[in-house]
C-alpha atoms as a PDB file:
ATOM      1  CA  UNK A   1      17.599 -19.437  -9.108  1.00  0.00           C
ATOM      2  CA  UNK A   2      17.994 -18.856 -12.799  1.00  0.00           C
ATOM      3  CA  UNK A   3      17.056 -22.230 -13.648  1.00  0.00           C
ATOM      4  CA  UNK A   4      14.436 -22.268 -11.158  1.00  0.00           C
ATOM      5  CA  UNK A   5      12.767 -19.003 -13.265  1.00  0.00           C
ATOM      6  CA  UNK A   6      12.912 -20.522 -16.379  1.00  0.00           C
ATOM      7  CA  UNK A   7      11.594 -24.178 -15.616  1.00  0.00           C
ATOM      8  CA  UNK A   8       8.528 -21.942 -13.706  1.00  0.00           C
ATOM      9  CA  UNK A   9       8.025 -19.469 -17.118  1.00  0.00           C
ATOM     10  CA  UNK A  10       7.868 -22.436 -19.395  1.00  0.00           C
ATOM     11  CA  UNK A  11       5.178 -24.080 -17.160  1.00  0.00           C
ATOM     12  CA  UNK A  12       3.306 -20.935 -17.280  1.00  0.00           C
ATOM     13  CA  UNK A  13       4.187 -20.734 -21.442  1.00  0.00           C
ATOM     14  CA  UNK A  14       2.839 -24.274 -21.830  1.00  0.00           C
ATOM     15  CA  UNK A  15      -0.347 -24.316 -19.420  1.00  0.00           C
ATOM     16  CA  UNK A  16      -0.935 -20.743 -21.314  1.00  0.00           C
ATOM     17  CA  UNK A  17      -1.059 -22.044 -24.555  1.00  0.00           C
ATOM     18  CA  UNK A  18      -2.860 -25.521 -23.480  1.00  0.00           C
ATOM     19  CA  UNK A  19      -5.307 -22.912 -22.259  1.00  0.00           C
ATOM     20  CA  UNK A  20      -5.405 -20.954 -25.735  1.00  0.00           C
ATOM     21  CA  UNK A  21      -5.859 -24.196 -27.722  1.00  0.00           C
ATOM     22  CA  UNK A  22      -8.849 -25.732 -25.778  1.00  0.00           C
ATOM     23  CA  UNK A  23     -10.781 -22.070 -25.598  1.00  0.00           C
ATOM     24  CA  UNK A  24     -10.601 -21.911 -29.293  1.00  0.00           C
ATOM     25  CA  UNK A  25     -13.967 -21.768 -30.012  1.00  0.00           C
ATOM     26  CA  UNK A  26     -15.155 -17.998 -30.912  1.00  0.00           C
ATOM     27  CA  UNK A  27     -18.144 -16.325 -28.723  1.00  0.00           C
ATOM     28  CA  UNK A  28     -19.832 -13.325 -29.173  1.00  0.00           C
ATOM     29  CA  UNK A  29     -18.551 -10.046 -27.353  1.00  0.00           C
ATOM     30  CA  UNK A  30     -21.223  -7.207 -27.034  1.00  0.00           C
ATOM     31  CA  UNK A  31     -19.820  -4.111 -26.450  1.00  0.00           C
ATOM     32  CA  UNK A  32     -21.739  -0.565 -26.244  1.00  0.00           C
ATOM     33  CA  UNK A  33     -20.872   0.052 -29.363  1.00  0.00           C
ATOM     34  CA  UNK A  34     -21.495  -3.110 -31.824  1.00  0.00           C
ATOM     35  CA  UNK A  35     -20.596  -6.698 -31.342  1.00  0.00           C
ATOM     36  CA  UNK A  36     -17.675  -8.901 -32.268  1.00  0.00           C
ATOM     37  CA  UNK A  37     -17.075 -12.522 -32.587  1.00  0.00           C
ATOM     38  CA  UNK A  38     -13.170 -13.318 -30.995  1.00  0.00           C
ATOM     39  CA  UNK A  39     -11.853 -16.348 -29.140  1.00  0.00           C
ATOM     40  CA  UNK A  40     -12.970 -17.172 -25.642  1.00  0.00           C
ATOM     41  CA  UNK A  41      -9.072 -17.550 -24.916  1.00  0.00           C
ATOM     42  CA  UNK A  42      -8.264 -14.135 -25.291  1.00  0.00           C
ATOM     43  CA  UNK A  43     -11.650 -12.487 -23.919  1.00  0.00           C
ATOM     44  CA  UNK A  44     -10.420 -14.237 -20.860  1.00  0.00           C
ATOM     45  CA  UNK A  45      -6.729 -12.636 -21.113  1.00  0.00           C
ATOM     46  CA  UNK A  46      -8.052  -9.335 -21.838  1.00  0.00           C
ATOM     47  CA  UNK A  47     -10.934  -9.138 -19.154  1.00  0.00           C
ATOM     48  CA  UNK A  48      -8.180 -10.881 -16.504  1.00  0.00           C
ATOM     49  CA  UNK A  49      -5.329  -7.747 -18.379  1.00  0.00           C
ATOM     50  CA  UNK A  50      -8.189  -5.043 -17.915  1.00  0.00           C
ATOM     51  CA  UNK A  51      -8.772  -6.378 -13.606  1.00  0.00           C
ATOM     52  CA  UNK A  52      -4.772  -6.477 -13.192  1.00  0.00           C
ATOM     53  CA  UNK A  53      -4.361  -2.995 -14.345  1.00  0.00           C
ATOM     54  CA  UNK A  54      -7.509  -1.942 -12.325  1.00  0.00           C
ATOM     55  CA  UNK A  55      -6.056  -3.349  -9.119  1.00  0.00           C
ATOM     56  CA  UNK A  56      -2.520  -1.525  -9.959  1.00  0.00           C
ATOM     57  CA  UNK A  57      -4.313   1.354 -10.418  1.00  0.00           C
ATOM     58  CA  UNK A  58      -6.761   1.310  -7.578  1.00  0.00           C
ATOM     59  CA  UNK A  59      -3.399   0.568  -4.805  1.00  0.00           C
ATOM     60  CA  UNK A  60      -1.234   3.294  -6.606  1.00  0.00           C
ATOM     61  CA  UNK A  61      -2.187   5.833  -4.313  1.00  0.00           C
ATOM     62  CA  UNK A  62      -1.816   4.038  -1.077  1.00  0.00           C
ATOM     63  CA  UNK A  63       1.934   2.796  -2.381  1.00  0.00           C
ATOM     64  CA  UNK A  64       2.670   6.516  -3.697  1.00  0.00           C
ATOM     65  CA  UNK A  65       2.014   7.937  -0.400  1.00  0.00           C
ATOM     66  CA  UNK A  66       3.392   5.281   1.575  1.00  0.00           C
ATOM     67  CA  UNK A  67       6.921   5.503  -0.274  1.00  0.00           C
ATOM     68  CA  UNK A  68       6.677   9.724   0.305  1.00  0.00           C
ATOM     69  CA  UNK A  69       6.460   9.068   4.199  1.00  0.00           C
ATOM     70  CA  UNK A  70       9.076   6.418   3.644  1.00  0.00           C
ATOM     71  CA  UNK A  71      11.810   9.360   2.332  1.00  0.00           C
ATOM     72  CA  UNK A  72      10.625  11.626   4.879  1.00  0.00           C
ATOM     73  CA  UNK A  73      11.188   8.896   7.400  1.00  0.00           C
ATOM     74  CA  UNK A  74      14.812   8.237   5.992  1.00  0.00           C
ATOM     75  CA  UNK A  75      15.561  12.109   5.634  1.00  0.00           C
ATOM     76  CA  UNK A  76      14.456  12.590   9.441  1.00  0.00           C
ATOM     77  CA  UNK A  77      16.840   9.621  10.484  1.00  0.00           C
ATOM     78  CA  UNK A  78      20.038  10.735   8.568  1.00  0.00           C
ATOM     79  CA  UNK A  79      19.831  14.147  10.469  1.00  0.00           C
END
């Protein structure tokens, strides 16, 4: 399994930095409060960062709740 995991992480390593070398080329970022020039490479890794933490933050609540019922659940059955 261990060797599985690593073969799979240095595929994702390798197709990551393929991905950083060919989206090299710098574009302009407007944000509300200036503009910046920065690689399309990582304005793709942050805006793709910012959606993954949205999502983990959005389902939070559901999975927070859902593990509470899960205790009470378990507490109720051990009595």
């Amino acid at each position: 399994m261990r060797f599985l995991t690593l073969i799979l992480f240095l595929l994702v390593a390798g197709f990551g930095t393929l991905f950083a070398v060919l989206n090299a080329a710098p574009v302009l970022f407007d944000y509300y409060l200036g503009q910046g020039e920065i690689p399309l490479s990582l304005l793709l890794v942050i805006v793709l960062a910012s959606g993954v933490l949205l999502g983990v933050l959005s389902a939070l609540p559901l999975i927070l709740s859902l593990r509470i019922r899960l205790r009470k659940a378990e507490k109720k059955a051990v009595e």
